[in-house]
Protein backbone atom coordinates (compact mmCIF):
# COMPACT_ATOMS: atom_id res chain seq x y z
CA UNK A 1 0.00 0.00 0.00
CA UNK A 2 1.51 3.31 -1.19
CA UNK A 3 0.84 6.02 1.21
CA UNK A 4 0.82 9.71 -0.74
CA UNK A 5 1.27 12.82 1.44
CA UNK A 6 -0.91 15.69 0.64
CA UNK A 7 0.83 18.60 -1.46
CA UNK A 8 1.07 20.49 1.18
CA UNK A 9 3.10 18.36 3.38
CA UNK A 10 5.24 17.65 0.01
CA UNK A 11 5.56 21.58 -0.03
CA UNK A 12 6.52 22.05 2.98
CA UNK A 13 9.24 19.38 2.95
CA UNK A 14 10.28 20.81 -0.49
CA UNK A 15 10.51 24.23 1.39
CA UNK A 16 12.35 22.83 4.12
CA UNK A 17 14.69 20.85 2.45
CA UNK A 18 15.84 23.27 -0.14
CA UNK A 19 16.57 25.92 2.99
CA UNK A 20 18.66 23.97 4.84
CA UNK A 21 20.83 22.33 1.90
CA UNK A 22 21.36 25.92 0.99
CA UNK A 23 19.85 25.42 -2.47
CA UNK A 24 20.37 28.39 -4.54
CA UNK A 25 16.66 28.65 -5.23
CA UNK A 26 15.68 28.41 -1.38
CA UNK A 27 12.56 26.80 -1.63
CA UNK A 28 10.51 30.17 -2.70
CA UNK A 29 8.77 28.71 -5.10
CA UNK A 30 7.23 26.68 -2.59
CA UNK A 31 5.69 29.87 -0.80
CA UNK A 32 3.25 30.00 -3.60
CA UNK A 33 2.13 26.54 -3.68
CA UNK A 34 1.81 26.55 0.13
CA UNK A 35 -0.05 30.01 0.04
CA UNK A 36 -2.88 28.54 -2.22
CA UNK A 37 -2.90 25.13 -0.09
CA UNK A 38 -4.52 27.62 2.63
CA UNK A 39 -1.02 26.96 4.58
CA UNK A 40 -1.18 29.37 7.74
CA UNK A 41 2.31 32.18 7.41
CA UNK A 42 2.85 31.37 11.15
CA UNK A 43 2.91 27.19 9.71
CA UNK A 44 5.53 28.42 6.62
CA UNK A 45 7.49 30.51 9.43
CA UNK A 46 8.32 27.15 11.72
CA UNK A 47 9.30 24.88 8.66
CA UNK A 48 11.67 28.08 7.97
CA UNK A 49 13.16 28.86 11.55
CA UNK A 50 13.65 24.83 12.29
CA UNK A 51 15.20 23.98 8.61
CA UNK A 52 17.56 27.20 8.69
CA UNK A 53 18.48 25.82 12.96
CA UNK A 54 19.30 22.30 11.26
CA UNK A 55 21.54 24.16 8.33
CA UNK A 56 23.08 26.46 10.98
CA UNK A 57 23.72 23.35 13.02
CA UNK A 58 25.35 21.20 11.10
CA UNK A 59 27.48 24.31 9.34
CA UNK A 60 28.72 24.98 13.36
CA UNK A 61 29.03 21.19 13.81
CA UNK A 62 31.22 20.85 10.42
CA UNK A 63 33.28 24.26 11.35
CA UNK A 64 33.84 22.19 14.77
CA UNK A 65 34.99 19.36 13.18
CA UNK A 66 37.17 21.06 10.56
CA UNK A 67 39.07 22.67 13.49
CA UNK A 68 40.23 20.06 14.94
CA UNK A 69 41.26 18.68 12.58
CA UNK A 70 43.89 21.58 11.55
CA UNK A 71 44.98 22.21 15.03
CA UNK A 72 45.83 18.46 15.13
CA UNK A 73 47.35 18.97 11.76
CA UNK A 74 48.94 21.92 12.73
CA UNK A 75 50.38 20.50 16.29
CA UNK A 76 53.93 19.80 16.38
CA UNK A 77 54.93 15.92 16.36
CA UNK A 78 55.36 14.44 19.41
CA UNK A 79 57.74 11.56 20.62
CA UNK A 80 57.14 8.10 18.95
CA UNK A 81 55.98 6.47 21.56
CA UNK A 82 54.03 2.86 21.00
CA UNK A 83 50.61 3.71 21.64
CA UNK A 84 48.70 1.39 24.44
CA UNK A 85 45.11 0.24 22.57
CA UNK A 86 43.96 0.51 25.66
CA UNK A 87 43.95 3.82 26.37
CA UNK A 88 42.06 4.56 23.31
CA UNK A 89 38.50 4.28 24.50
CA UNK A 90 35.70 6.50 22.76
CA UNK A 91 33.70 8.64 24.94
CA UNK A 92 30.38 9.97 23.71
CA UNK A 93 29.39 13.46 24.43
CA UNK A 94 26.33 15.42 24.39
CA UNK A 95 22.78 13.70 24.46
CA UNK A 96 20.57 15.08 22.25
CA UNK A 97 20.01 14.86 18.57
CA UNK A 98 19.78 18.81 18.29
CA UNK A 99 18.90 21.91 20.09
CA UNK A 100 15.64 23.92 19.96
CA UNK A 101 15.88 26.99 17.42
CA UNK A 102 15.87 30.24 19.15
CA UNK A 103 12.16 30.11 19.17
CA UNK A 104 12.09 27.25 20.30
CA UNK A 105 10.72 24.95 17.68
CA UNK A 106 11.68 21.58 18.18
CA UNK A 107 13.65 19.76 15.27
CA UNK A 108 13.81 16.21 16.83
């Protein structure tokens, strides 16, 4: 059984999705669609504010990344010592999937 989403939800995904992959058309010619659908602004103004958190996320989250990587790139070499495998143990940090967008919309 197929299950088809209403246009509206497709627009609004469309809208979403083209904001935060930073596609050079942004998703405005969704606005249109979505106006006509009867879509309330205040609706159109959450799928905006949570999909430009999520691109503003992961841009911070890649920046993050990105430096570390050059300051360990950058660090002078240190004595080669045999590493112990033991002493490499992962640690996972933080607990949620995302933060709330300054308004607060949720995007988990």
């Amino acid at each position: 059984m197929s299950a088809e989403l209403h246009p509206s939800i497709v627009a609004l995904v469309a809208l979403s999705a083209n904001i935060a992959s930073n596609h050079p058309n942004q998703g405005l010619c969704q606005i249109d669609k979505l106006k006509g659908y009867g879509v309330a602004r205040e609706q159109i103004d959450a799928v905006i504010d949570i999909a430009r958190h999520i691109r503003d996320e992961a841009a911070q989250k890649l920046d993050a990344r990105f430096d570390e990587a050059y300051a360990a790139a950058m660090a002078p070499a240190g004595p080669a010592i045999q590493p112990d495998p033991f002493a490499n143990i992962a640690v996972v940090e933080g607990g949620a999937c995302c933060t709330p967008t300054p308004s607060g919309q949720t995007c988990c």
